[in-house]
N, C-alpha and C. Protein backbone atom coordinates (compact mmCIF):
# COMPACT_ATOMS: atom_id res chain seq x y z
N UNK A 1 -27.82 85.27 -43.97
CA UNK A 1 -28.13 85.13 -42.56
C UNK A 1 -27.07 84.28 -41.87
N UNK A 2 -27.13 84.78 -40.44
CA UNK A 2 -25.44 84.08 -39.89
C UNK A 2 -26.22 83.59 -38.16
N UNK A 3 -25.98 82.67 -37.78
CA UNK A 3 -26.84 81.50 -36.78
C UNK A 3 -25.72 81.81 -35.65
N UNK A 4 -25.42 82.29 -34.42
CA UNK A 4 -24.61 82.54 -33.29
C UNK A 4 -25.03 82.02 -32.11
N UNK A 5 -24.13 81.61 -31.02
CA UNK A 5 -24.87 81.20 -29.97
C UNK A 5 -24.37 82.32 -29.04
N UNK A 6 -24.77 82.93 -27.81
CA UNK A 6 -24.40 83.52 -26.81
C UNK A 6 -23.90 82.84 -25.63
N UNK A 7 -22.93 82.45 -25.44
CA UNK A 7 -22.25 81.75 -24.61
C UNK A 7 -22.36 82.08 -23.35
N UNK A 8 -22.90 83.10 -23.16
CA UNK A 8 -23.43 83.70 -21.50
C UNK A 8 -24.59 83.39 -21.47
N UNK A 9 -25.50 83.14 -22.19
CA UNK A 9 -26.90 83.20 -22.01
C UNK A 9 -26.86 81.52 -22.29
N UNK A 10 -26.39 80.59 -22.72
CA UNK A 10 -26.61 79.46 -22.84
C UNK A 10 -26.37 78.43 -21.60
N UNK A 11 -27.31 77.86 -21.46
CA UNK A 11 -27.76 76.72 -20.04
C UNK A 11 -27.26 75.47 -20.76
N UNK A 12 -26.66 74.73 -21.86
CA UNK A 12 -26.95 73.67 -22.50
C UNK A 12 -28.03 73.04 -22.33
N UNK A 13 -29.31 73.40 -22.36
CA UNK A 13 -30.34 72.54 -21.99
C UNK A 13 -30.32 71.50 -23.38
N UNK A 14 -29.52 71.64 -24.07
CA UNK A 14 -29.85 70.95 -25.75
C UNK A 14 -31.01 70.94 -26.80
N UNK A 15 -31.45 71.48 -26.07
CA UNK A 15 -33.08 72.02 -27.43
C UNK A 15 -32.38 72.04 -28.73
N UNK A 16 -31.97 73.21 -29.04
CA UNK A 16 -31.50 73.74 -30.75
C UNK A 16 -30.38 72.65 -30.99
N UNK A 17 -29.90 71.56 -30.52
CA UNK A 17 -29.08 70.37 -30.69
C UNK A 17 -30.22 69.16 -31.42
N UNK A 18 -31.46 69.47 -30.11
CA UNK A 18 -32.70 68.37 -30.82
C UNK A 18 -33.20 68.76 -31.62
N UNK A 19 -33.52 70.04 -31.57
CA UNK A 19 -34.46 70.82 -33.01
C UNK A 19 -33.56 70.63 -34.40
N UNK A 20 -31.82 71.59 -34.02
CA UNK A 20 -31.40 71.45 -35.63
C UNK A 20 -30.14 70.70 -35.25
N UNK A 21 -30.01 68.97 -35.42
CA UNK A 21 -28.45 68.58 -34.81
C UNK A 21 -27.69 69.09 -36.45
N UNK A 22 -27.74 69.57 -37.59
CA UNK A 22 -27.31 69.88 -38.19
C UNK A 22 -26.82 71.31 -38.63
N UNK A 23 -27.20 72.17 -37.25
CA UNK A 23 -26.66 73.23 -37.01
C UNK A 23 -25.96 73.78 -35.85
N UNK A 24 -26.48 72.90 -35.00
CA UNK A 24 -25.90 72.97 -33.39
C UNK A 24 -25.48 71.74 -33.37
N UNK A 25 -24.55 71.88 -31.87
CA UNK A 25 -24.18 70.68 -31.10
C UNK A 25 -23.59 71.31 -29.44
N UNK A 26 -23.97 69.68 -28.59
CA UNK A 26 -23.65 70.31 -27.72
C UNK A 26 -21.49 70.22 -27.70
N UNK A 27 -20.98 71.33 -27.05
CA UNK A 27 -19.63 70.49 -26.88
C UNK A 27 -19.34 70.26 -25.36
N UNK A 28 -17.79 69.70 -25.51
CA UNK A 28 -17.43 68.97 -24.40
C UNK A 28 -17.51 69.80 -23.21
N UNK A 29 -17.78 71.28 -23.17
CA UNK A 29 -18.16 72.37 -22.30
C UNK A 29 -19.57 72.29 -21.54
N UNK A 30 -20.29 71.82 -22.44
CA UNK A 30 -21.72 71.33 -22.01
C UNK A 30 -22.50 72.20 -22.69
N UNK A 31 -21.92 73.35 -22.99
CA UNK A 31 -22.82 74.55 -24.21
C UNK A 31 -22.86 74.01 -25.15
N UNK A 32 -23.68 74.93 -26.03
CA UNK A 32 -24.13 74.76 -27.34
C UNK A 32 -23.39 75.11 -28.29
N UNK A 33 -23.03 74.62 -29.35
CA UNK A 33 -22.05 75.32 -30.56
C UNK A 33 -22.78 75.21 -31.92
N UNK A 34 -22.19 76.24 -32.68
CA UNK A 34 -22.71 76.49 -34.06
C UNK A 34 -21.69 75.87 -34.98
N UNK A 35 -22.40 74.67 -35.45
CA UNK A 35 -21.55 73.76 -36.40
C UNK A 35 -21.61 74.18 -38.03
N UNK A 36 -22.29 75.19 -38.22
CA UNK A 36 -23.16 75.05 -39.65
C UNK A 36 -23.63 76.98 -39.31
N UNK A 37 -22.57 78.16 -39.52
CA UNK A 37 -23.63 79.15 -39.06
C UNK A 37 -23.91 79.92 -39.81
N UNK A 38 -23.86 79.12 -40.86
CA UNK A 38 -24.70 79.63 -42.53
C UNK A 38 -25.36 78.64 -43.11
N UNK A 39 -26.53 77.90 -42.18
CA UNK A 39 -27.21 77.21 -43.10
C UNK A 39 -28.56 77.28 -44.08
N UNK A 40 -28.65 76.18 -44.91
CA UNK A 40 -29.41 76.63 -46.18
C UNK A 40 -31.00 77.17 -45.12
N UNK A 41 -31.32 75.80 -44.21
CA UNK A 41 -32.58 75.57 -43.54
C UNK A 41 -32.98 76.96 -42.51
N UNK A 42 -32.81 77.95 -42.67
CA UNK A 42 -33.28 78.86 -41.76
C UNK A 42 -34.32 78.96 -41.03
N UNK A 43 -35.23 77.80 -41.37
CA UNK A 43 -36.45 77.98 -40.33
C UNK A 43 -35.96 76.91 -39.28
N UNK A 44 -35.29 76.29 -39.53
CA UNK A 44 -34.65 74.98 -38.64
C UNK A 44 -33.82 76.25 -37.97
N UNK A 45 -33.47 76.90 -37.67
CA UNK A 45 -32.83 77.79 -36.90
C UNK A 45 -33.44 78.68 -36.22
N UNK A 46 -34.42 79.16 -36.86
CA UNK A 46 -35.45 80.65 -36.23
C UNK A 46 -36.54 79.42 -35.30
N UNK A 47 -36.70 78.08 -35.58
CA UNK A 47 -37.68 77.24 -35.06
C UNK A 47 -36.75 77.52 -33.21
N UNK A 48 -35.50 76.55 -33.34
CA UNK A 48 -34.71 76.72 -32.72
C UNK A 48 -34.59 77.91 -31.78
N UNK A 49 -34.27 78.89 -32.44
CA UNK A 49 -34.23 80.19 -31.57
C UNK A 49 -35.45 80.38 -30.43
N UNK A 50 -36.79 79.88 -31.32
CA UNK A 50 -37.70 80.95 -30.85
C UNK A 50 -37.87 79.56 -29.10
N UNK A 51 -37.50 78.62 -29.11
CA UNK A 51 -37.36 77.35 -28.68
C UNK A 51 -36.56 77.71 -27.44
N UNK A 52 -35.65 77.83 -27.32
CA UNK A 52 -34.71 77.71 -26.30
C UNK A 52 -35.22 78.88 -25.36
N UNK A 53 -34.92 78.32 -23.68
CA UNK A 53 -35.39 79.06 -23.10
C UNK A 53 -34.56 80.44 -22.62
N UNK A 54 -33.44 80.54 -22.95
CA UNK A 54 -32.44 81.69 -22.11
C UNK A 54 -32.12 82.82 -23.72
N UNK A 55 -32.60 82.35 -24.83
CA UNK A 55 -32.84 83.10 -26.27
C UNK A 55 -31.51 83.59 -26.62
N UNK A 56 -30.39 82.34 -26.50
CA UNK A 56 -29.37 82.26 -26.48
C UNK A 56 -28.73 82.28 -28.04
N UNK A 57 -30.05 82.14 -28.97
CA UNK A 57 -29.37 81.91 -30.23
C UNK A 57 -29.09 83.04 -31.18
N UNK A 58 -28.61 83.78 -31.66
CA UNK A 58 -28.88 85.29 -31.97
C UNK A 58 -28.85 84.85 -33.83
N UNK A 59 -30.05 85.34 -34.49
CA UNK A 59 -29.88 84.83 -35.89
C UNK A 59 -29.66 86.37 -36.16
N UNK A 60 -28.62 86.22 -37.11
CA UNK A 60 -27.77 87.81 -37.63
C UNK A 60 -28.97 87.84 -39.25
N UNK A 61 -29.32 88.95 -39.79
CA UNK A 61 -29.81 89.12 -41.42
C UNK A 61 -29.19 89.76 -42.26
């Protein structure tokens, strides 16, 4: 499984930064980035996803 952000659809509101800071972060853009987009924790990601309001996170299987 592969963790992506959509860079059009992302508001930086920072959710999936608070939910997984070990998979996201925000950067100096103010969006969200995928630091980690193969990680072990996949529910820390699908938690994330289902979380954010613009459903900016696209989990690949």
């Amino acid at each position: 499984m592969k963790v992506k952000i959509d860079e059009e659809q992302c508001t930086g509101c920072g959710i999936c930064s608070d939910t997984c800071p070990e998979i996201f972060e925000l950067g100096d853009d103010d969006l969200a980035h995928v630091k980690n987009p193969n990680p072990t924790d996949m529910n820390c990601a699908k938690e994330a996803a289902e979380s954010c309001p613009t459903e900016a996170i696209i989990i690949e299987e």
